[in-house]
Protein backbone atom coordinates (compact mmCIF):
# COMPACT_ATOMS: atom_id res chain seq x y z
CA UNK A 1 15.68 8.13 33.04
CA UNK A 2 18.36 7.11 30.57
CA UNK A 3 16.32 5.10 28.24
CA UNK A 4 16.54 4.97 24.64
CA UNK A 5 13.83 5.86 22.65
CA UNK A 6 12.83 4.60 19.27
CA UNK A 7 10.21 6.02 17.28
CA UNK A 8 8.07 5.81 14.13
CA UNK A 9 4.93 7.28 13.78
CA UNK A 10 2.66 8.42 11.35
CA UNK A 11 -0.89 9.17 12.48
CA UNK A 12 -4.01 10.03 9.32
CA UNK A 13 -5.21 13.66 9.25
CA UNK A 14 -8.66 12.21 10.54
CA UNK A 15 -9.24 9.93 13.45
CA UNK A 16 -12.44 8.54 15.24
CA UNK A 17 -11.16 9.78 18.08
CA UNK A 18 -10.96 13.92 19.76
CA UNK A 19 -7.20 14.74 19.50
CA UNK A 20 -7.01 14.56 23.68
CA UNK A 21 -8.01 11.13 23.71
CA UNK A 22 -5.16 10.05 21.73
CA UNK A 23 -3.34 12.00 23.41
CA UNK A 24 -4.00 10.50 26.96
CA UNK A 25 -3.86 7.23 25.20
CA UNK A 26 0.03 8.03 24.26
CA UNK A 27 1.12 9.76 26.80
CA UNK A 28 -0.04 6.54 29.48
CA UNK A 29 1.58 3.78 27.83
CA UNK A 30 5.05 5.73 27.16
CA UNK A 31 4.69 6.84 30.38
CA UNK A 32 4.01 3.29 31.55
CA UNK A 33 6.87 1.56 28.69
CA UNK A 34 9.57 4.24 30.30
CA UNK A 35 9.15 3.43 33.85
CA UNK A 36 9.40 -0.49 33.15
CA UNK A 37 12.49 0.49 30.98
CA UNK A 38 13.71 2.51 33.39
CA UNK A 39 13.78 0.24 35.78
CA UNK A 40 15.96 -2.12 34.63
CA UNK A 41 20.00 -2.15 34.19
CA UNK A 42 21.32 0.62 31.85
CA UNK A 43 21.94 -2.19 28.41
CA UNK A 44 17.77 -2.85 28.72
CA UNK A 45 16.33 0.53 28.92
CA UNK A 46 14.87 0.96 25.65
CA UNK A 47 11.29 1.73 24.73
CA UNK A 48 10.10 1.23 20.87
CA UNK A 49 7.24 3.19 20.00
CA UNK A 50 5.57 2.52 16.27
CA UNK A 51 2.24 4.20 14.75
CA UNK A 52 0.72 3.63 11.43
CA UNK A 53 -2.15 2.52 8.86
CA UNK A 54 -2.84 -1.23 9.16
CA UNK A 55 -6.09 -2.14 7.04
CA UNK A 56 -7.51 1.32 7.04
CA UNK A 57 -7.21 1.87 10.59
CA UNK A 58 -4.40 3.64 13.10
CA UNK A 59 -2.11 0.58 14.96
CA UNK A 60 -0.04 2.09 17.97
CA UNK A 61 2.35 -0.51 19.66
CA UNK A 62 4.99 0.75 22.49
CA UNK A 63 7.57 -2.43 23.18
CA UNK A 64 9.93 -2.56 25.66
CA UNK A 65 11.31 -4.96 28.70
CA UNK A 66 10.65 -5.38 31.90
CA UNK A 67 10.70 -7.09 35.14
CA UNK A 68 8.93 -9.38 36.80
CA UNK A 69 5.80 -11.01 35.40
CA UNK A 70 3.05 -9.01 33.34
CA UNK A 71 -0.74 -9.42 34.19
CA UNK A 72 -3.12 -7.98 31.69
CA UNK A 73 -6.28 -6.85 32.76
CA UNK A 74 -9.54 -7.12 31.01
């Protein structure tokens, strides 16, 4: 696809969620973040992907640009 990935992630040993939810949960919004990304001319396809503690709990946030207007639902 040609798009550069950046990543930091650290996840705690224990979550509140089974190990295939969070799983799911990744694997649709880099799959989503790489299509935008890969959509676009060569200089913007990049997708940055960051995981961590925030306040005792586990913050995932996937950035990355793309075309056209976004519409968030619910």
């Amino acid at each position: 696809m040609g798009v550069r990935l950046s990543l930091r992630a650290a996840v705690p040993g224990k979550l509140e969620i089974s190990d295939t939810e969070l799983c799911a949960m990744l694997s649709n919004g880099l799959e989503n973040a790489l299509k935008a990304a890969a959509a676009l001319e060569e200089s913007r396809r990049w997708v940055e992907f960051y995981s961590g503690i925030h306040h005792d709990k586990l913050l995932i946030e996937i950035k990355n640009p793309c075309a056209g207007k976004v519409d968030f639902l619910d």
